[in-house]
C-alpha atoms as a PDB file:
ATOM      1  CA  UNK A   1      94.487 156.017 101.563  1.00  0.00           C
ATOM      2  CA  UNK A   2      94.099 154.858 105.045  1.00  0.00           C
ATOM      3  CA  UNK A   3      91.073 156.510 106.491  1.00  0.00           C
ATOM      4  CA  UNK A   4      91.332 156.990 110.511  1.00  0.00           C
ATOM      5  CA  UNK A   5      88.625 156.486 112.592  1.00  0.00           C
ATOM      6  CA  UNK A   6      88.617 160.178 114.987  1.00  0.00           C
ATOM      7  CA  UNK A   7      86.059 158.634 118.015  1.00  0.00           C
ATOM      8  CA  UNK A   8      88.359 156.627 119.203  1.00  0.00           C
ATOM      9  CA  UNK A   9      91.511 158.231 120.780  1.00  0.00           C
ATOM     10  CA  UNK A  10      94.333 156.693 118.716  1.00  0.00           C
ATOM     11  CA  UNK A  11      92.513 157.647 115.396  1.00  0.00           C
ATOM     12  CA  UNK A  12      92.045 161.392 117.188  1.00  0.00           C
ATOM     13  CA  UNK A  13      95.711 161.504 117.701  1.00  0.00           C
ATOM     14  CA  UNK A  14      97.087 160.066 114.636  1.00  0.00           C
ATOM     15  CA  UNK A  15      94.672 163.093 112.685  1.00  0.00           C
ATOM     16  CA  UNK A  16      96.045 165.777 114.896  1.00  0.00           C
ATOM     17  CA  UNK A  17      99.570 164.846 114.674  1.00  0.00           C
ATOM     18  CA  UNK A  18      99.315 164.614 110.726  1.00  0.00           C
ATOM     19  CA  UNK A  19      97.561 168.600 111.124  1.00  0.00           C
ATOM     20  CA  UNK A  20      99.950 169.658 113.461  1.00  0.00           C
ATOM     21  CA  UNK A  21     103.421 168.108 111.412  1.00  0.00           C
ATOM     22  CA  UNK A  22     101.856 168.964 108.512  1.00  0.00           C
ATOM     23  CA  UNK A  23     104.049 171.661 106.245  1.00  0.00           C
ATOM     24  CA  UNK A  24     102.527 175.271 106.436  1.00  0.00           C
ATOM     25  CA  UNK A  25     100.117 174.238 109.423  1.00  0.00           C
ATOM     26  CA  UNK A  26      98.497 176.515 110.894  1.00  0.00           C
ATOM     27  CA  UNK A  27      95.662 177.180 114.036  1.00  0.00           C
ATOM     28  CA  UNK A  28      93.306 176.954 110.684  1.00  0.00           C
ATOM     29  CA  UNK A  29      94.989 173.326 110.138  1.00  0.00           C
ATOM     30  CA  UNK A  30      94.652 172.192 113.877  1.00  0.00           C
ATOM     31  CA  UNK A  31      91.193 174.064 114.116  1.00  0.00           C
ATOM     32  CA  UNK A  32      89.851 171.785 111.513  1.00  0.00           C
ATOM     33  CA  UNK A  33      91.364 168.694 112.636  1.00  0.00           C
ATOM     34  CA  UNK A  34      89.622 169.215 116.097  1.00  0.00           C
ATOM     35  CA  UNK A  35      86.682 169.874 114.073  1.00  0.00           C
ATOM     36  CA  UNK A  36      86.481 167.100 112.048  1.00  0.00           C
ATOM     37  CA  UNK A  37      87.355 164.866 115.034  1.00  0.00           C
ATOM     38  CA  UNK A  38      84.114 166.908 117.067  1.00  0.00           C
ATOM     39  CA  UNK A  39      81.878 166.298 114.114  1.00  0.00           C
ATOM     40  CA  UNK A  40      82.719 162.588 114.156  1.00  0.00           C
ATOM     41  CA  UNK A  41      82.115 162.273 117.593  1.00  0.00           C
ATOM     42  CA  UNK A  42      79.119 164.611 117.769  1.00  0.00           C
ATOM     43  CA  UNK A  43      79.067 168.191 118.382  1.00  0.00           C
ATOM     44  CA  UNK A  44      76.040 168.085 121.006  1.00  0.00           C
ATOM     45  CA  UNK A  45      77.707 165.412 122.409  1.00  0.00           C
ATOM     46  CA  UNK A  46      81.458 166.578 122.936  1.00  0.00           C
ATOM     47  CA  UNK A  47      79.630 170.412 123.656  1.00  0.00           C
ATOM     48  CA  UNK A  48      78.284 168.930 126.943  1.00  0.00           C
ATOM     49  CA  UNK A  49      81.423 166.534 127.673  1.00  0.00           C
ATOM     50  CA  UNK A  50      83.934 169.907 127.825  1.00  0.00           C
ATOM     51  CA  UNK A  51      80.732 172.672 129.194  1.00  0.00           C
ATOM     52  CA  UNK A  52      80.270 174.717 125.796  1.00  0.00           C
ATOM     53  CA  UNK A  53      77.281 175.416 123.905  1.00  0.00           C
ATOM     54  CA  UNK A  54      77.526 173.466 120.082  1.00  0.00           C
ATOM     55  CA  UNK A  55      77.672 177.285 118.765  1.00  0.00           C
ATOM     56  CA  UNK A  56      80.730 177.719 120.397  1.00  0.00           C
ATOM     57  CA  UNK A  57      82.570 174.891 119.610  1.00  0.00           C
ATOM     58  CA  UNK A  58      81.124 175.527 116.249  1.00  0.00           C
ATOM     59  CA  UNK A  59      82.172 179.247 116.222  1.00  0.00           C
ATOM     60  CA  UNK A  60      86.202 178.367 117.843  1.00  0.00           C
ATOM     61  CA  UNK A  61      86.896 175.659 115.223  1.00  0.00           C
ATOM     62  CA  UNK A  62      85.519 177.004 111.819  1.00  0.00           C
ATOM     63  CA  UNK A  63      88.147 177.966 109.378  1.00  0.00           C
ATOM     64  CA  UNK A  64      88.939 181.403 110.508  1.00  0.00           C
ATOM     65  CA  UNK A  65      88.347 180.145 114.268  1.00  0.00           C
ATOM     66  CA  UNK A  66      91.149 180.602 116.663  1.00  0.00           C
ATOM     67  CA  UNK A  67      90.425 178.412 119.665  1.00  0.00           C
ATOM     68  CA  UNK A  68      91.642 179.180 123.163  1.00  0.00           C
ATOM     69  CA  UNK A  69      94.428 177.034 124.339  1.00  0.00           C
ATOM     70  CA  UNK A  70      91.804 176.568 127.080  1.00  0.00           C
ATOM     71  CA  UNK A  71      89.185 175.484 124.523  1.00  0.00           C
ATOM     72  CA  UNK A  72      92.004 173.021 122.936  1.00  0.00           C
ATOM     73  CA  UNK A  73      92.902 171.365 125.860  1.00  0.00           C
ATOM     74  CA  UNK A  74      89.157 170.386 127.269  1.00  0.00           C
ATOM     75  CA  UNK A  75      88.698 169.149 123.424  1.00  0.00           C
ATOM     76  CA  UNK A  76      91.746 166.875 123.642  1.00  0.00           C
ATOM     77  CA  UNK A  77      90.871 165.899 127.242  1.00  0.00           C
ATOM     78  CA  UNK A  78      87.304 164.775 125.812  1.00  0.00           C
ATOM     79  CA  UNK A  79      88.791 163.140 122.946  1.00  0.00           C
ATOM     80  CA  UNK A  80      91.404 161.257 124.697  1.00  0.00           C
ATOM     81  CA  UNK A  81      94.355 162.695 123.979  1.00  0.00           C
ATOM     82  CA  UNK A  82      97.135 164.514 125.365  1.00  0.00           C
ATOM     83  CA  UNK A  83      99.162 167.302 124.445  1.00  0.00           C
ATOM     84  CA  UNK A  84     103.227 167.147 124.533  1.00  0.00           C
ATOM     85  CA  UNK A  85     105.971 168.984 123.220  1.00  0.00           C
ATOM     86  CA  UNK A  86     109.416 168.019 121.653  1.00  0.00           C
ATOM     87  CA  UNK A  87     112.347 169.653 120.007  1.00  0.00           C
ATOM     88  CA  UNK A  88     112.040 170.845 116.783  1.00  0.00           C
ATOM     89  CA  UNK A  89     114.614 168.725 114.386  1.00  0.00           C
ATOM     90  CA  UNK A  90     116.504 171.002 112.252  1.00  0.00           C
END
């Protein structure tokens, strides 16, 4: 199994884009991946990059979490890694 490396931006994106594709995903799905990613990097750490306390991040991305969009996007920011949309394929 190939084992990505989440504190570095390409490894962050390649784990988010397997949550976010992945069948049955869910904000539970992507809420974890962001997790794991902020766990990897350091939650004290990546609190302070994006202005939240560690409880918070703590509290938005635990399984029944449901992060602000606002939340989401100064994670990916920190992270290195940009959101973008394309068409669904039927």
């Amino acid at each position: 199994m190939d084992v990505e490396d989440p504190t570095n931006p390409a490894g962050a994106a390649r784990l988010l884009n397997r949550a976010i594709h992945r069948e049955g995903s869910s904000t539970a799905t992507i809420a974890t991946a962001l997790g794991h990613i902020a766990r990897a990097r350091g939650v004290s750490q990546t609190a302070r990059e994006i202005g939240m306390t560690r409880a918070g991040i703590q509290r938005s991305l635990r399984l029944d979490g449901d992060p602000r969009l606002s939340t989401v996007l100064r994670l990916l920011r920190a992270y290195g890694v940009e959101l973008s949309f394309r068409r669904r394929q039927a």
